[in-house]
Each structure stands twice: as structure tokens, then as C-alpha cells.
C-alpha atoms as a PDB file:
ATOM      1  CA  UNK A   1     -28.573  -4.660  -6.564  1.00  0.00           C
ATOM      2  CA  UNK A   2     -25.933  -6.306  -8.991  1.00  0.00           C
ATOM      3  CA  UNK A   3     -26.232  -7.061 -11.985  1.00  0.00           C
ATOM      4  CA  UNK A   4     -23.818  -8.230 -15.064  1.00  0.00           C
ATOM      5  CA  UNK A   5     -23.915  -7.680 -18.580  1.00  0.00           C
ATOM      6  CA  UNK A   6     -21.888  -9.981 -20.701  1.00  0.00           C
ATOM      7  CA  UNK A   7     -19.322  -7.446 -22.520  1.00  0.00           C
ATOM      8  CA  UNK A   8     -16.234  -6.631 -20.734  1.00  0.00           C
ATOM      9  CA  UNK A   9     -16.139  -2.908 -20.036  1.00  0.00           C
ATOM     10  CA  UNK A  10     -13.026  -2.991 -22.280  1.00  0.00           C
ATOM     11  CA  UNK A  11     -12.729  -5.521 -25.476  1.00  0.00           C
ATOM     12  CA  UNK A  12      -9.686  -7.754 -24.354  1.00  0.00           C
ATOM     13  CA  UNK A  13      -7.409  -9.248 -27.288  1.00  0.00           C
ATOM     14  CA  UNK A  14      -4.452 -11.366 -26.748  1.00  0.00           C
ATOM     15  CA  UNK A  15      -1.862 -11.751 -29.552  1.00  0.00           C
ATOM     16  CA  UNK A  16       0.035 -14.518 -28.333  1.00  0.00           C
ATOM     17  CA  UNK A  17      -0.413 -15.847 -24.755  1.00  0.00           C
ATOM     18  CA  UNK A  18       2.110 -15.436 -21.879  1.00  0.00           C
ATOM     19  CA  UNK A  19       1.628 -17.762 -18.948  1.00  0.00           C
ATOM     20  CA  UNK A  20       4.422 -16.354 -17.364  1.00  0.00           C
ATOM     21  CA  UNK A  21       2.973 -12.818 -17.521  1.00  0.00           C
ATOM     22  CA  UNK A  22      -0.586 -13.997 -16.774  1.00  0.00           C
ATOM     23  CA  UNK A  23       1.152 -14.874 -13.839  1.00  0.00           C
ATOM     24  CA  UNK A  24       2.081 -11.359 -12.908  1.00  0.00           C
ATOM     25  CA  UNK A  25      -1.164 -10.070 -13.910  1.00  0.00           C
ATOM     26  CA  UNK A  26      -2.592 -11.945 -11.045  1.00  0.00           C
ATOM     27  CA  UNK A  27      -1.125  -9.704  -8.666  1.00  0.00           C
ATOM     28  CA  UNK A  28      -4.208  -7.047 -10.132  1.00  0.00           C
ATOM     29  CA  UNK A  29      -6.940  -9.683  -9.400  1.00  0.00           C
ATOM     30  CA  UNK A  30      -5.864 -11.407  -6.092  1.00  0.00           C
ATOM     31  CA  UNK A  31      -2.919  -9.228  -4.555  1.00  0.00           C
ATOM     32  CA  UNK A  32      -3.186  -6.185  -2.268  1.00  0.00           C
ATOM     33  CA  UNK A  33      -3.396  -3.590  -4.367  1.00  0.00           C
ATOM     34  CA  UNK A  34      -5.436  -5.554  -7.089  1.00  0.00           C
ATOM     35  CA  UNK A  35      -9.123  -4.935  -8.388  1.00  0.00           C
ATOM     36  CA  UNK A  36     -11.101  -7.158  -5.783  1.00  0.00           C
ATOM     37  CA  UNK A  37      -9.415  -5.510  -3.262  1.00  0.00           C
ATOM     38  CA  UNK A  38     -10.338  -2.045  -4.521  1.00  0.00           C
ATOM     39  CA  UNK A  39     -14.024  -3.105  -5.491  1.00  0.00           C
ATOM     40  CA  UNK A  40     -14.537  -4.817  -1.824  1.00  0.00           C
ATOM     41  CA  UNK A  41     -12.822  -1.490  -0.107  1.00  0.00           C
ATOM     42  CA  UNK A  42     -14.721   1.416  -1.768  1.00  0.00           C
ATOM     43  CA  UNK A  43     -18.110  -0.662  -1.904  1.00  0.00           C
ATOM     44  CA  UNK A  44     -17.630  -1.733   2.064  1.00  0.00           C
ATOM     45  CA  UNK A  45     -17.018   1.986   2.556  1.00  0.00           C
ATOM     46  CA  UNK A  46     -19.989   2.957   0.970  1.00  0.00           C
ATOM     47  CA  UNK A  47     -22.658   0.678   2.915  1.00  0.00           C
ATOM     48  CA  UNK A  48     -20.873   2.376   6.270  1.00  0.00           C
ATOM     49  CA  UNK A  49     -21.018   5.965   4.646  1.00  0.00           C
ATOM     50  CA  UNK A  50     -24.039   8.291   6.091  1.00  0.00           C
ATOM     51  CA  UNK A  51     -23.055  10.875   3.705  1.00  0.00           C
ATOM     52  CA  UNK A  52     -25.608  10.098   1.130  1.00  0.00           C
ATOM     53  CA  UNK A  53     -23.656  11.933  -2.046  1.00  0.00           C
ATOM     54  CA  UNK A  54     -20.009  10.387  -1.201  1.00  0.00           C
ATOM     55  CA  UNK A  55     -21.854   7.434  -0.640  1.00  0.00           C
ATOM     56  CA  UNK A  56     -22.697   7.340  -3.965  1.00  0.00           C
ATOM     57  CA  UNK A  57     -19.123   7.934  -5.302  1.00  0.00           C
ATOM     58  CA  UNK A  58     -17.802   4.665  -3.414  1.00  0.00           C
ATOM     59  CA  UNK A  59     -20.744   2.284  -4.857  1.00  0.00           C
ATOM     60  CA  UNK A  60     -20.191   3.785  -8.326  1.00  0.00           C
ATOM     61  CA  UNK A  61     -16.279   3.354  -8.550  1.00  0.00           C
ATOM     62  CA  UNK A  62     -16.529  -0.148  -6.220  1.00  0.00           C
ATOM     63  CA  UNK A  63     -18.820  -1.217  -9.032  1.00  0.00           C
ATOM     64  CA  UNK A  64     -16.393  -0.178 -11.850  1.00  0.00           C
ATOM     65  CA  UNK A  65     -13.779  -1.904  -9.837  1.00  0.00           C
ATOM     66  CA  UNK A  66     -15.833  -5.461  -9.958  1.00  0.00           C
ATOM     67  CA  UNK A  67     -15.758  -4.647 -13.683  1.00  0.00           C
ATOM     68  CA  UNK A  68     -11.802  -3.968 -14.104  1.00  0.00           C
ATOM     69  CA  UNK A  69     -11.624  -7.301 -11.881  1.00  0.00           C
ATOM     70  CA  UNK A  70     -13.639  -9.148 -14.916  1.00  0.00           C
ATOM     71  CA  UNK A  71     -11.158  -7.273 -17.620  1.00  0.00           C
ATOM     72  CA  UNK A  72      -7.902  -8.662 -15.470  1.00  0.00           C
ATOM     73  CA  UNK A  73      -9.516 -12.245 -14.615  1.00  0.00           C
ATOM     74  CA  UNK A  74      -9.991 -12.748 -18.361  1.00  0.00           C
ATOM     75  CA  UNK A  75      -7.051 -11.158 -19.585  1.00  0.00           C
ATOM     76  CA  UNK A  76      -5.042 -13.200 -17.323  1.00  0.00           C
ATOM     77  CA  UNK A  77      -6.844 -16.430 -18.329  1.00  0.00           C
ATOM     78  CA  UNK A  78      -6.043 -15.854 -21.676  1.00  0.00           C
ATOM     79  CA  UNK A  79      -2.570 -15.848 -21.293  1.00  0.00           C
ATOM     80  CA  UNK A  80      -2.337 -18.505 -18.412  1.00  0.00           C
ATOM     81  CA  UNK A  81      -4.402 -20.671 -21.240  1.00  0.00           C
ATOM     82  CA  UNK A  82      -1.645 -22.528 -22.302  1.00  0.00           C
ATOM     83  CA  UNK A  83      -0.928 -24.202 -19.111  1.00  0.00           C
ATOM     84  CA  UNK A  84      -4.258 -26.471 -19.939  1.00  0.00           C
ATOM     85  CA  UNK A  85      -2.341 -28.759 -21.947  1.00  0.00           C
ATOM     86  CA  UNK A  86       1.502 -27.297 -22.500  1.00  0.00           C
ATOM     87  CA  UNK A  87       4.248 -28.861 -19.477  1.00  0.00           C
ATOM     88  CA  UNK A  88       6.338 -26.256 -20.005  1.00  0.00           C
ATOM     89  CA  UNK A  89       3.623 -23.485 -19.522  1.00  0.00           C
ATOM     90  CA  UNK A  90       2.375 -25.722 -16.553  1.00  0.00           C
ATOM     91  CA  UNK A  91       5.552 -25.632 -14.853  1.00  0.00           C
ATOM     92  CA  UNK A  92       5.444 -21.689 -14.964  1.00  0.00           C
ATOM     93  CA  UNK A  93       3.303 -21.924 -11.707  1.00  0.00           C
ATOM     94  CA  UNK A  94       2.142 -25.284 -11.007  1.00  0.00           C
ATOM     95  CA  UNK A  95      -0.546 -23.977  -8.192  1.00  0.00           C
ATOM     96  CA  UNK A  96      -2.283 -22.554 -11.150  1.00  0.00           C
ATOM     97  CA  UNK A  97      -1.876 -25.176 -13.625  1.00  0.00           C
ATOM     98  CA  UNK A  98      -2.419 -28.238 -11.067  1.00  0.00           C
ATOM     99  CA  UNK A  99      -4.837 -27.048  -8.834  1.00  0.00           C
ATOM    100  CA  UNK A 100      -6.788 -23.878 -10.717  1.00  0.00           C
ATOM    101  CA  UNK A 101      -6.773 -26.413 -14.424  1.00  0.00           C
ATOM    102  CA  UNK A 102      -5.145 -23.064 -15.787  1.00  0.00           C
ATOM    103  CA  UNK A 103      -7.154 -20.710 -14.822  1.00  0.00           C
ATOM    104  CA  UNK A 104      -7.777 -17.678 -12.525  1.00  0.00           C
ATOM    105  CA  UNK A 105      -8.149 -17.977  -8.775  1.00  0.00           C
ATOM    106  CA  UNK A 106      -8.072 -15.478  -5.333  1.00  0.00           C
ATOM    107  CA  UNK A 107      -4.128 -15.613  -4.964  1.00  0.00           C
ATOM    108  CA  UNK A 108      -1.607 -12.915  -5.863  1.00  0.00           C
ATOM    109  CA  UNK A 109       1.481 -13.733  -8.096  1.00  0.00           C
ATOM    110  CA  UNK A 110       3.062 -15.255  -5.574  1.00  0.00           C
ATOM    111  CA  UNK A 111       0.160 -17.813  -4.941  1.00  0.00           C
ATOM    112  CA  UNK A 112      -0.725 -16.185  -1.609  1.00  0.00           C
ATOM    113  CA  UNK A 113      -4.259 -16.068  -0.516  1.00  0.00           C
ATOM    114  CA  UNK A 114      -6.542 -12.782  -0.715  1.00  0.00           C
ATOM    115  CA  UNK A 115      -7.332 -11.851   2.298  1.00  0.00           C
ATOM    116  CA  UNK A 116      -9.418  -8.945   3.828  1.00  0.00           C
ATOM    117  CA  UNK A 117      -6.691  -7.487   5.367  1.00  0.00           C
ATOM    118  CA  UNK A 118      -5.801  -5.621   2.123  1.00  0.00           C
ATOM    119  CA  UNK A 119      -8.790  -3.537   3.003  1.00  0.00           C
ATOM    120  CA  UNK A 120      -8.698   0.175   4.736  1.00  0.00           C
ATOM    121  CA  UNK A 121     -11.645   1.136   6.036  1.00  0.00           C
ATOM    122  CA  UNK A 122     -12.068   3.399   9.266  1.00  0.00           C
ATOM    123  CA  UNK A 123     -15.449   4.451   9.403  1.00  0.00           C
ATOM    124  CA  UNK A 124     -14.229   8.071   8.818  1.00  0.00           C
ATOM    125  CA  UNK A 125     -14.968   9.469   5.848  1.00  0.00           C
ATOM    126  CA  UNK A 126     -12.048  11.733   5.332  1.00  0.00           C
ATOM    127  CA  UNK A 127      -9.766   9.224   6.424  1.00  0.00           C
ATOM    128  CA  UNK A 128     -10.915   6.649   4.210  1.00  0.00           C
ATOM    129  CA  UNK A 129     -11.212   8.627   0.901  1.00  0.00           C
ATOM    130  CA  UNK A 130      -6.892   9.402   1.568  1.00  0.00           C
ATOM    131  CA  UNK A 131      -6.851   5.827   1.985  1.00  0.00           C
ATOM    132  CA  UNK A 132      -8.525   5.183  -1.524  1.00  0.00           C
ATOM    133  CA  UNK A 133      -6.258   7.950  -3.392  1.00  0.00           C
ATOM    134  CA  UNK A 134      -3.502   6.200  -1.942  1.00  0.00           C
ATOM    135  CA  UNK A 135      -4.936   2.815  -3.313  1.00  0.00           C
ATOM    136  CA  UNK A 136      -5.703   3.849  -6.747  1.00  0.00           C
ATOM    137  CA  UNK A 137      -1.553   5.627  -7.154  1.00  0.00           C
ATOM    138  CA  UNK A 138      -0.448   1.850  -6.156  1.00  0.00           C
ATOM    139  CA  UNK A 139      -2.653   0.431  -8.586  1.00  0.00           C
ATOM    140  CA  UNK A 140      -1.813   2.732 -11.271  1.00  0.00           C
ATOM    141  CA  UNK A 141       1.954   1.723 -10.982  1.00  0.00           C
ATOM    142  CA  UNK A 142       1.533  -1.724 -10.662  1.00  0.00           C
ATOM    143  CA  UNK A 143      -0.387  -1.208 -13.991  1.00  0.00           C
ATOM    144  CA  UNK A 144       2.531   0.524 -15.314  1.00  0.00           C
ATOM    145  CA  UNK A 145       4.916  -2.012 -13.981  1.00  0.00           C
ATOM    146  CA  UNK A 146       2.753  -4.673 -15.552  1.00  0.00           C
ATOM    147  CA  UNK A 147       3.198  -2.743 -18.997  1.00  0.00           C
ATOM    148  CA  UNK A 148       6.752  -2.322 -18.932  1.00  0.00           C
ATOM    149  CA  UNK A 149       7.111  -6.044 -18.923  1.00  0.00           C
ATOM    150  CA  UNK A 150       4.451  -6.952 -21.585  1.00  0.00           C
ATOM    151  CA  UNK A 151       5.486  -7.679 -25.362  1.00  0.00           C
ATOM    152  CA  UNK A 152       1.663  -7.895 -26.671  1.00  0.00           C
ATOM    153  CA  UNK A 153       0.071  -4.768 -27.831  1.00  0.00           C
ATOM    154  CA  UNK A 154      -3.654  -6.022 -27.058  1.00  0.00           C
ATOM    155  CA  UNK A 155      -2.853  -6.611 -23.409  1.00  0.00           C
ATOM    156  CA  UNK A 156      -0.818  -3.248 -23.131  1.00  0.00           C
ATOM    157  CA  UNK A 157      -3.929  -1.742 -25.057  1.00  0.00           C
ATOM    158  CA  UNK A 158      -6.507  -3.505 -22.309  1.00  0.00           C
ATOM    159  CA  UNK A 159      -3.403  -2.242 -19.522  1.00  0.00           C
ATOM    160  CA  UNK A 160      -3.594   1.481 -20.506  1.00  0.00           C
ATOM    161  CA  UNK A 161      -6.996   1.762 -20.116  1.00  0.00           C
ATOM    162  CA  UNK A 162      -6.899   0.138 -16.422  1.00  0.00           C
ATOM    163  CA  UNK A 163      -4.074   2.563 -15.612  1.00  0.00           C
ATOM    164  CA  UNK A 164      -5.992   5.514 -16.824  1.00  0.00           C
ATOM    165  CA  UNK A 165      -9.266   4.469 -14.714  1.00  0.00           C
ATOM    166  CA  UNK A 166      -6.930   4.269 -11.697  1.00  0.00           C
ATOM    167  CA  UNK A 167      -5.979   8.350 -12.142  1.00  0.00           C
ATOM    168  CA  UNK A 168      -9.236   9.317 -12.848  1.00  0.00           C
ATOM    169  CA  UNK A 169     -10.600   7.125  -9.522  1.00  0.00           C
ATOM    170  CA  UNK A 170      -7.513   9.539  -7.642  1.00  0.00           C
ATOM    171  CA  UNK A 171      -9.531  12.693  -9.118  1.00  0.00           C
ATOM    172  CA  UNK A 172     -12.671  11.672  -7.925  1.00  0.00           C
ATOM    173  CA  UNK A 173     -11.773  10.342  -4.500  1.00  0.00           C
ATOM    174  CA  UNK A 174      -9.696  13.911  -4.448  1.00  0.00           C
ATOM    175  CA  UNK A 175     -11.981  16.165  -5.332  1.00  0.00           C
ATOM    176  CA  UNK A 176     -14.543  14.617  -2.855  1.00  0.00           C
ATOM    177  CA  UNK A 177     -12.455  14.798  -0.071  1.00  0.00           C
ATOM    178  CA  UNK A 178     -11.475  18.328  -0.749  1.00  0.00           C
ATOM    179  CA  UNK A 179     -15.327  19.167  -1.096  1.00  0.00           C
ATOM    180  CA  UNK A 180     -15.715  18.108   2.691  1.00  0.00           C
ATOM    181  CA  UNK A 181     -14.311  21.759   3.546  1.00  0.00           C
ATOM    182  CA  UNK A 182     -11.885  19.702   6.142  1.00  0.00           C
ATOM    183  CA  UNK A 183      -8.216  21.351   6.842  1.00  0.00           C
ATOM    184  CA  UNK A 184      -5.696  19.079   5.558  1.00  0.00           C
ATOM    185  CA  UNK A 185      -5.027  17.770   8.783  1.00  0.00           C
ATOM    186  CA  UNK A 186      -8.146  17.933  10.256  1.00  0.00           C
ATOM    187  CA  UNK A 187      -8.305  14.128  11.685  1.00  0.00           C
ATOM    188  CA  UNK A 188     -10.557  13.202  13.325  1.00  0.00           C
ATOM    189  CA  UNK A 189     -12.410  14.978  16.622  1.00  0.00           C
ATOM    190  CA  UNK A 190      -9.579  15.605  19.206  1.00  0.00           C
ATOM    191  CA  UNK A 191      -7.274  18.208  18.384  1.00  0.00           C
ATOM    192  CA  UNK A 192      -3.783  17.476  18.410  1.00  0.00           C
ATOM    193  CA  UNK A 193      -0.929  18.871  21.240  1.00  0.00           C
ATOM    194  CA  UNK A 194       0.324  22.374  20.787  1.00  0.00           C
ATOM    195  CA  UNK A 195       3.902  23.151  20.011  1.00  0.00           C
ATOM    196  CA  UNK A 196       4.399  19.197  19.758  1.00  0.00           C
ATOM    197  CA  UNK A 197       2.745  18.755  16.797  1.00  0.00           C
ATOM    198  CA  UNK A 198       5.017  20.975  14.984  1.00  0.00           C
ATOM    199  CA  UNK A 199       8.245  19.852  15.933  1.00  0.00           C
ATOM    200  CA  UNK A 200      10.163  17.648  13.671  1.00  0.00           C
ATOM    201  CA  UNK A 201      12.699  14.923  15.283  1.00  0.00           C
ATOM    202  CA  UNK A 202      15.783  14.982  13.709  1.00  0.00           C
ATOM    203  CA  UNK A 203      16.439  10.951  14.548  1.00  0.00           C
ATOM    204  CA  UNK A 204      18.348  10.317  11.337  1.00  0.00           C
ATOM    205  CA  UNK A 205      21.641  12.002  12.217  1.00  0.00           C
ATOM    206  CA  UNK A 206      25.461  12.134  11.569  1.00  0.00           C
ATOM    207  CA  UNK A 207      27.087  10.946   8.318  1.00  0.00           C
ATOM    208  CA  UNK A 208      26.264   7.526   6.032  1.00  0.00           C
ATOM    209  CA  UNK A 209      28.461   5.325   4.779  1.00  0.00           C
ATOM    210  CA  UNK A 210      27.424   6.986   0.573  1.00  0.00           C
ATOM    211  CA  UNK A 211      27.864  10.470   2.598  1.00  0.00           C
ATOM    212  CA  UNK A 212      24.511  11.100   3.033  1.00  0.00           C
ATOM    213  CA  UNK A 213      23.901  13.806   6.089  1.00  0.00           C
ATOM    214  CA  UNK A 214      20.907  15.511   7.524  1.00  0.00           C
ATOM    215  CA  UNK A 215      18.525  16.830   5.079  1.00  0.00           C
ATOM    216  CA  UNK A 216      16.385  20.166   5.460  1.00  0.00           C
ATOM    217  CA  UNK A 217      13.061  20.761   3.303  1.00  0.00           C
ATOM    218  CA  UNK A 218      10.069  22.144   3.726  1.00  0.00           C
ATOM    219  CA  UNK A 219       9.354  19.020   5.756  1.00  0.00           C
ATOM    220  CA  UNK A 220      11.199  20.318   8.829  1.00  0.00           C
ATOM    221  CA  UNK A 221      11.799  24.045   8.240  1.00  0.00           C
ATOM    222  CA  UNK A 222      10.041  27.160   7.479  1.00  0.00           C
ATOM    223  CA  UNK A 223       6.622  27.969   8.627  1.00  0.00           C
ATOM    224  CA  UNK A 224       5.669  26.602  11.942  1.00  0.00           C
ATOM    225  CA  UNK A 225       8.068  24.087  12.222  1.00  0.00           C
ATOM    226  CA  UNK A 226      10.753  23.565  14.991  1.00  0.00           C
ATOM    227  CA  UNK A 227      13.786  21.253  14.626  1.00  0.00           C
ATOM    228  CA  UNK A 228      14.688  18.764  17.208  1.00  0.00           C
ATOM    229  CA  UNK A 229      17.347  17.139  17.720  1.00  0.00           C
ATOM    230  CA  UNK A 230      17.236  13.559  18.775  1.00  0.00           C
ATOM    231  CA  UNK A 231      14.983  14.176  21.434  1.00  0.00           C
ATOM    232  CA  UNK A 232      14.738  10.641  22.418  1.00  0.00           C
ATOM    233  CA  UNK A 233      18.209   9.090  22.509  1.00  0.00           C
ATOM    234  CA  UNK A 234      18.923  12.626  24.398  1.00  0.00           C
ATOM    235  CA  UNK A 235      16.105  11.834  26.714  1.00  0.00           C
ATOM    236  CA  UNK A 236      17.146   7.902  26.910  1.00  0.00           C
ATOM    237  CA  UNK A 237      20.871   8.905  27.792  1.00  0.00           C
ATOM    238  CA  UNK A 238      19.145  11.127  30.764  1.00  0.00           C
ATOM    239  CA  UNK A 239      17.220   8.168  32.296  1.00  0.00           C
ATOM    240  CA  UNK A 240      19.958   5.745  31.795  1.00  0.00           C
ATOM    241  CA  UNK A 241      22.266   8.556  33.868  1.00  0.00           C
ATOM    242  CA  UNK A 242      19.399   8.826  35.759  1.00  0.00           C
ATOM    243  CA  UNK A 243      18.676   5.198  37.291  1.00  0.00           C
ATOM    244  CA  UNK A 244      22.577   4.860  37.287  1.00  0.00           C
ATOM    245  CA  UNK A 245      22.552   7.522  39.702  1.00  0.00           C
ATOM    246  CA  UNK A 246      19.486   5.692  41.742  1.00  0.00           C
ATOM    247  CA  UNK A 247      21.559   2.732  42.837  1.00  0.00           C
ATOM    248  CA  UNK A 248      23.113   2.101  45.759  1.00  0.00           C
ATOM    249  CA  UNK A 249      26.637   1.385  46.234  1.00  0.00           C
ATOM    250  CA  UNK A 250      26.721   2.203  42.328  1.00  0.00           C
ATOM    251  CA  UNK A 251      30.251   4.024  41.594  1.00  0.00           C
ATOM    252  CA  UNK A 252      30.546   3.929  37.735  1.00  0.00           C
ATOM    253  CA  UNK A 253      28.762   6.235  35.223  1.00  0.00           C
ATOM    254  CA  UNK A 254      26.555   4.421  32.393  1.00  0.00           C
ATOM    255  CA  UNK A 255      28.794   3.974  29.314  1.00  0.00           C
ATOM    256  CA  UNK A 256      32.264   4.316  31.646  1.00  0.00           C
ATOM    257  CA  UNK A 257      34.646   1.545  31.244  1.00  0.00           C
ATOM    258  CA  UNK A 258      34.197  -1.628  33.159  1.00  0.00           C
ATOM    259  CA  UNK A 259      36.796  -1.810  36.377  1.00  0.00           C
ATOM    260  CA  UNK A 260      39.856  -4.619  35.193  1.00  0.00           C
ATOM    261  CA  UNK A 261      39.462  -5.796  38.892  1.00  0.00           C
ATOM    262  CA  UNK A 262      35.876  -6.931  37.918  1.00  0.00           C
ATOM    263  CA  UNK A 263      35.832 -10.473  39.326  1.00  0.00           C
ATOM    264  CA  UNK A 264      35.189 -13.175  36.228  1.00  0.00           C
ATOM    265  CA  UNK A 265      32.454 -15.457  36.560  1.00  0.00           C
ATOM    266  CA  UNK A 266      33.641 -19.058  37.336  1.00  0.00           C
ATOM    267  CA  UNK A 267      33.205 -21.871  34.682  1.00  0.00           C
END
């Protein structure tokens, strides 16, 4: 059961609008890494979730997320407010001003359409809470992005707190994964293949055009991992050498220069 409570979960006050940056702020209520998505993911999760205490977890920060989306719909209206009756702040983003009468719809700040594709959800547990940590360190630097470009200290004020919510979210979602007693890379039921799954394909190679060469880390060295080098353009030269080989009446090597009696191709 829903239900709402008229006072924002944090008091918004606008100084002196910004349609242009209640444009951007849209990209927290309608774009991919924005509130509704967030709210729609970890509640979605939850009614799939058997696990009756993480269960819990995703309906209580899903929730929170419907409220942050009522914080950024009406801080965003309040700057976009000025597209009501102003040309100039109408021609900002004339989707909004035109069709939305200034105010806040589904779209991103690009005027593209929510859609449920934003969401992650896998039905597995582990593999959704990494997908929610994930979500809330986007979110948290879009929020900081969104700061960085704002000049009025009530909407950085109402911005700060968002941002903050987002790393405490990352805590929770952490420390409930980590509570499942899973190995880090415990995916899942099907173990993965010996040997391969510690070998690290060095596909990057040779020299860039800044100087930039092959890079080692504990990414591809130390502990149980093996380096290998280009395993599949080594592996595609062999079959091209290898079907070369295969047909008949075939004389030249793959890669070998093409014969200068080779017949042209009349007009």
C-alpha cells in the first residue's frame, strides 16, 4: 500500500528560476539513471524477491526513491516555471514549454521518452543488488554534475541531500549483498571453466599513437592470473592459414602478395 503525505521529504527553495537548468534536472526524473527509474527498479525487485528481509530493503529504498522523484519533479518545475509565460524561457526547450505548458513530464533532458528499459532486474538476488550499487554511484554523479552547474544555493542545498541519499542507498544495497555470505564471484549456479576463467587476453597490444603500451595491474597479474596474448587474432591467423591450405589448386599463402599476372576483370 501507497500512500502520500503532502511535505516533500526535503523543503525545496528556489532563489531565482533557471529553465535552462530545470532542463538538466530532468535527466534525474525521466532519464536512465533518474529517480523513477530507481524507484520502479528496486520496488520491481522487491515484489520478485523470496528473501523476505532483502525484500524489505528494496520496498523501503524504492519508496524513498518515489519520494526523491517528488523533490526533483518540483524542483525542476520551479525553475522550468518561467517558460509559462516568458518566449525566451519557452524557447529553452519548446517540448516542455509547448506541449508539457511548462511543466514536468516522463522525458530525459534530451526530450527522450522513459522507457523500462532503464531497468535491471534478473531475478537473482545477488546479481541485482550489484546492479543497484551500480545505479545509485551513477546517480550520485549525475547529482554532482547537476551541482557543478547550478548558481542557486536552495537547489544545490535540495541537490546535496539527493546526492547523499544516493551513497547511503550504495551502503545499504552493499552491506546486504555482502550479508548473503556469496564469494565475490559467485554468479549464479554453474560454475565457471577452470584455468579459462583466469586467464586475461591481452587484445589491446603494441604502441598508440599518445604512446600508450600494454598495461600490467593487478587486473592481469599476480595471484591466479595468466597472461595471454592475443589469443584470438593468433587463433584467427591459424584458421585463415588453415582453410588457405584446404583449397584446391590454391598456391598463395593468406596475406602473400597478389600474383602481377592476376588477370583484371573486364569493364
Amino acid at each position: 500500500m501507497y500512500h502520500h503525505i503532502k511535505k516533500l521529504m526535503y523543503t525545496v527553495n528556489v532563489g531565482t528560476p533557471d529553465p535552462r537548468f530545470g532542463n538538466m534536472l530532468l535527466e534525474q526524473f525521466g532519464g536512465a539513471n533518474g529517480e523513477l527509474a530507481a524507484a520502479m527498479q528496486y520496488s520491481i525487485q522487491g515484489l520478485n524477491c523470496d528473501d523476505a528481509d532483502r525484500k524489505d530493503l528494496l520496498m523501503d529504498i524504492g519508496t524513498e526513491e518515489l519520494s526523491h522523484l517528488e523533490v526533483v519533479g518540483t524542483l525542476a518545475r520551479m525553475h522550468l516555471k518561467p517558460m509559462k509565460k516568458d518566449r525566451d524561457a519557452a524557447e529553452v526547450d519548446p517540448l516542455i514549454a509547448i506541449a508539457g505548458g511548462g511543466g514536468v513530464s516522463l522525458f530525459n533532458s534530451m526530450g527522450d521518452a522513459w522507457t523500462a528499459d532503464y531497468l535491471k532486474i534478473t531475478g537473482e538476488l545477488d546479481v541485482d543488488l550489484r546492479s543497484n550499487i551500480a545505479a545509485e554511484a551513477r546517480a550520485k554523479i549525475v547529482y554532482e554534475r547537476l551541482i557543478n552547474f547550478c548558481d542557486d544555493p536552495g537547489s544545490k542545498d535540495a541537490l546535496q541531500f539527493l546526492m547523499t541519499r544516493e551513497i547511503t542507498h550504495m551502503k545499504a544495497f552493499t552491506a546486504a549483498l555482502e550479508s548473503l555470505g556469496k564469494a565475490p564471484f559467485s554468479v549464479g549456479k554453474i560454475p565457471p571453466t577452470p584455468v579459462l576463467v583466469d586467464q586475461y587476453f591481452n587484445d589491446s597490444t603494441g604502441e598508440g599513437d599518445e604512446g600508450e603500451s600494454d598495461a600490467r595491474g593487478p587486473w592481469n597479474q599476480g595471484g591466479e592470473w595468466e597472461m595471454v596474448e592475443v589469443p584470438e587474432l593468433r587463433q584467427g591467423v591459424e584458421n585463415l592459414e588453415s582453410r588457405d591450405d584446404e583449397r584446391p589448386g590454391k598456391k598463395e599463402r593468406a596475406g602473400s602478395p597478389v600474383p602481377k599476372t592476376r588477370a583484371r576483370r573486364s569493364a
